[in-house]
C-alpha atoms as a PDB file:
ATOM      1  CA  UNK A   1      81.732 108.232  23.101  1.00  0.00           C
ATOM      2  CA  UNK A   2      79.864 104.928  24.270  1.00  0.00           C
ATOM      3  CA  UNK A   3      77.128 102.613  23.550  1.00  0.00           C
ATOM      4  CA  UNK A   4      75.353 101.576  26.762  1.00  0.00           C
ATOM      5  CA  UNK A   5      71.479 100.734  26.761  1.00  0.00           C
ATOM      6  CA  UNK A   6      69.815 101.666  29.931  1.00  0.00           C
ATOM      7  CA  UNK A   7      72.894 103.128  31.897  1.00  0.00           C
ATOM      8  CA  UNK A   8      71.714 105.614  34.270  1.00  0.00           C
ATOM      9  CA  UNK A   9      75.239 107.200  34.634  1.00  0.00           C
ATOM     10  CA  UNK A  10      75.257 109.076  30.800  1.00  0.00           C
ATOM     11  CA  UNK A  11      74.461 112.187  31.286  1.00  0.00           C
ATOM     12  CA  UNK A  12      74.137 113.003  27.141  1.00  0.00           C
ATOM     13  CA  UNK A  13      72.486 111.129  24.156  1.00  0.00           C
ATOM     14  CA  UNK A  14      72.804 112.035  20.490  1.00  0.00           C
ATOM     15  CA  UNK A  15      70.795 110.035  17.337  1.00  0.00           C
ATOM     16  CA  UNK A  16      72.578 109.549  14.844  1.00  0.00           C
ATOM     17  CA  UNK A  17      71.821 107.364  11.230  1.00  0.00           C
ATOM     18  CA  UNK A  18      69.521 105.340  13.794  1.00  0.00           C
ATOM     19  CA  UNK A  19      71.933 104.460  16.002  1.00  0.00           C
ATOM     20  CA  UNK A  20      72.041 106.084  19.522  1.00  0.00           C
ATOM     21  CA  UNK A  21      75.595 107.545  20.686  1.00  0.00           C
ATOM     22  CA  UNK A  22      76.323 108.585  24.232  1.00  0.00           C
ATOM     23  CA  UNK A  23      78.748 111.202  25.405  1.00  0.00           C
ATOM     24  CA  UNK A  24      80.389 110.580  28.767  1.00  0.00           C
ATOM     25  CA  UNK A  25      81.526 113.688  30.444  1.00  0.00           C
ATOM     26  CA  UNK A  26      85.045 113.635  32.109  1.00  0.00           C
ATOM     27  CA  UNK A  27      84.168 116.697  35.001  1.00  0.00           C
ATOM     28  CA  UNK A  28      88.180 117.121  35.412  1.00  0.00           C
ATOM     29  CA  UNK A  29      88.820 118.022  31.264  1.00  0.00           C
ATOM     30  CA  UNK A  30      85.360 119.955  31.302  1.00  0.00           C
ATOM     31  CA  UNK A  31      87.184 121.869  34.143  1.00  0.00           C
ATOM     32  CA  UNK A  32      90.373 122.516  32.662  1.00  0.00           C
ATOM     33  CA  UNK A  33      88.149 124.122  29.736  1.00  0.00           C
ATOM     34  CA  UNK A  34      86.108 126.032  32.182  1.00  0.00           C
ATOM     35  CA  UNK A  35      88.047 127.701  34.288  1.00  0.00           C
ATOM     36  CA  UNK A  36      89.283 130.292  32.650  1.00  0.00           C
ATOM     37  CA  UNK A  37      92.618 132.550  31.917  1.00  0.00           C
ATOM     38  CA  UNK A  38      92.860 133.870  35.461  1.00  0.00           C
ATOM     39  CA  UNK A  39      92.070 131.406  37.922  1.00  0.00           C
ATOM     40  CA  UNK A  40      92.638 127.908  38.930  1.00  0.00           C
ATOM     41  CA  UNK A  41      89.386 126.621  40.564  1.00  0.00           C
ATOM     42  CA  UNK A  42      87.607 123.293  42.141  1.00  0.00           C
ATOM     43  CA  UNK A  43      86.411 121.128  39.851  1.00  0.00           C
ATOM     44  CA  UNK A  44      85.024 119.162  42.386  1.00  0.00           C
ATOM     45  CA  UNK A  45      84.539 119.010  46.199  1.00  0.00           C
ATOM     46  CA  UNK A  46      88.043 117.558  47.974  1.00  0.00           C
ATOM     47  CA  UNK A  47      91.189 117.727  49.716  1.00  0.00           C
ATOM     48  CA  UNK A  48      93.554 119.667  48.893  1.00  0.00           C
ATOM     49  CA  UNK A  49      96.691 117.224  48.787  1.00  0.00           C
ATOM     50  CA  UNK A  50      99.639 119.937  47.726  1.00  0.00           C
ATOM     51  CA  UNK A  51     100.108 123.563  46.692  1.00  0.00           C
ATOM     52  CA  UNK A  52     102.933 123.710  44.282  1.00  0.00           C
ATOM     53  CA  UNK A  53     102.881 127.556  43.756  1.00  0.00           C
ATOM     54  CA  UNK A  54     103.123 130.887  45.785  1.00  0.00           C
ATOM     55  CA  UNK A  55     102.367 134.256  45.141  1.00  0.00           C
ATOM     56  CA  UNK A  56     104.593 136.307  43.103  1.00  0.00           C
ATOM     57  CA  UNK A  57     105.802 132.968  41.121  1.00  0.00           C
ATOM     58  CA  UNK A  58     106.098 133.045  37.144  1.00  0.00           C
ATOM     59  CA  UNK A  59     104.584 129.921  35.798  1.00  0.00           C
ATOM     60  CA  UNK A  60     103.993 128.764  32.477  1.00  0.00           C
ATOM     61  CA  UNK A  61     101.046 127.058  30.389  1.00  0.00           C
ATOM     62  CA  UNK A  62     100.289 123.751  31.720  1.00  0.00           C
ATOM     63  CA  UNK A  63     102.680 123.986  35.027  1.00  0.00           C
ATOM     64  CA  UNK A  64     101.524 121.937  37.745  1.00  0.00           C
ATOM     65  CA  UNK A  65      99.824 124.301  40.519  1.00  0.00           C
ATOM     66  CA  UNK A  66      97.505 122.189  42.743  1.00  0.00           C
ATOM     67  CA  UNK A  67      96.765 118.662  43.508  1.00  0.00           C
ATOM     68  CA  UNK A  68      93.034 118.010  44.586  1.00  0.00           C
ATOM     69  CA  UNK A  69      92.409 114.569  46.158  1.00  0.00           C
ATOM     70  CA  UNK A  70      88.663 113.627  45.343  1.00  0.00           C
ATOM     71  CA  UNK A  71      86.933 110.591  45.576  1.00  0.00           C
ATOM     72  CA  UNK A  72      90.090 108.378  46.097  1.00  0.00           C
ATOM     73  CA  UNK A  73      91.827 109.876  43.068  1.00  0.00           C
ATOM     74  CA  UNK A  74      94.146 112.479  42.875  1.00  0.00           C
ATOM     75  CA  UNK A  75      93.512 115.331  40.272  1.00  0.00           C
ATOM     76  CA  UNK A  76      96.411 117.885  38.882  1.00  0.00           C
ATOM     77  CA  UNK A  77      95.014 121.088  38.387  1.00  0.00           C
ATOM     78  CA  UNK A  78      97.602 123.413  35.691  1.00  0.00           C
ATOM     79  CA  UNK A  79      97.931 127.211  35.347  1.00  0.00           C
ATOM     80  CA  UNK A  80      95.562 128.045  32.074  1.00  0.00           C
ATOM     81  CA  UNK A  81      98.450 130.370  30.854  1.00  0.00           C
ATOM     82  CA  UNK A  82     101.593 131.476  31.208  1.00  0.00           C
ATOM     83  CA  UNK A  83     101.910 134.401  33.590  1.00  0.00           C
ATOM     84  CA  UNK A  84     102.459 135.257  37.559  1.00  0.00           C
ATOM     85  CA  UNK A  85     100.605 133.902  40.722  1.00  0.00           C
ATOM     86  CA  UNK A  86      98.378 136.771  42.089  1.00  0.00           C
ATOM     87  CA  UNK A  87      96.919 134.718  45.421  1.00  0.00           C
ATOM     88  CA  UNK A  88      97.189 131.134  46.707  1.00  0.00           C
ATOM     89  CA  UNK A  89      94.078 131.151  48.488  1.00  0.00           C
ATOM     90  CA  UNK A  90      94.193 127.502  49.739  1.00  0.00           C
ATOM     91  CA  UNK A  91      96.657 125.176  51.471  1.00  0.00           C
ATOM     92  CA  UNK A  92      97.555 122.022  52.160  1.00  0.00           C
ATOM     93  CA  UNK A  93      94.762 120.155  53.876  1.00  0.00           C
ATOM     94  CA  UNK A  94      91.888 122.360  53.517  1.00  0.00           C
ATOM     95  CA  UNK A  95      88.888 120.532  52.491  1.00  0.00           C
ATOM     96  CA  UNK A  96      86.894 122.636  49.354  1.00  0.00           C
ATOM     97  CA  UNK A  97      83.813 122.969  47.711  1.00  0.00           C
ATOM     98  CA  UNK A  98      83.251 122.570  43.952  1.00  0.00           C
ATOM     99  CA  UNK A  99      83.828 125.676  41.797  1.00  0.00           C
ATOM    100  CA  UNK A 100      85.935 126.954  45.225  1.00  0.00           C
ATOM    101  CA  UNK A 101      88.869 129.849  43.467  1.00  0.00           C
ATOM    102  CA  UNK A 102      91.664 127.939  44.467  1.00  0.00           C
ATOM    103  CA  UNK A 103      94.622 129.979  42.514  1.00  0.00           C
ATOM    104  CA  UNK A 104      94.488 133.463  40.655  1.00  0.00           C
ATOM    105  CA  UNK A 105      97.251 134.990  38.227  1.00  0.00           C
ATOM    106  CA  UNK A 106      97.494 138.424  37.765  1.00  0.00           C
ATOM    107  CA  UNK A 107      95.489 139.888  34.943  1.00  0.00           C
ATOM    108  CA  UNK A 108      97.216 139.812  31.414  1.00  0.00           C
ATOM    109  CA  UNK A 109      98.997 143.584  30.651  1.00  0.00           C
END
């Protein structure tokens, strides 16, 4: 949360006891939230800097899986569950979109 008065870059207000509260949106953590249990995908448009998984591999909750470079900053993207890489559908140096499926697993048995 922040208190900013006329800041054009808060995307979310709340009132409360007269006071007004801002929410300022991190797009990578919103990601990690959204992306559900089997895929890894873009939160953002980029370059992809390093693909640390292949298909077939068991990973865990939280291993590292890609690394996105976008707007000078480099963002680690985790598996969302334990389990085993179904596709690896980008590589190192593709550019991508936002939202782009970047890593599946295979479905939960």
């Amino acid at each position: 949360m922040g208190w900013c008065r006329g800041c054009a870059w808060i995307t979310s207000h709340r009132v409360w006891r007269g006071k007004l509260t801002f929410d300022i949106i991190d797009p990578v953590a919103r990601a990690d939230t959204a992306m559900g249990g089997d895929t890894v995908l873009a939160p953002m448009p980029g370059l992809v800097r390093d693909v640390a998984v292949t298909a077939g591999q068991t990973v865990q909750e939280g291993d590292r899986m890609v690394v996105l470079e976008a707007m000078k900053m480099e963002h680690v993207l985790r598996a969302p569950r334990d389990g085993t890489v179904d596709s690896v559908m980008v590589a190192t140096g593709d550019q991508v979109t936002a939202g782009a499926l970047m890593v599946s697993l295979e479905a939960d048995t």
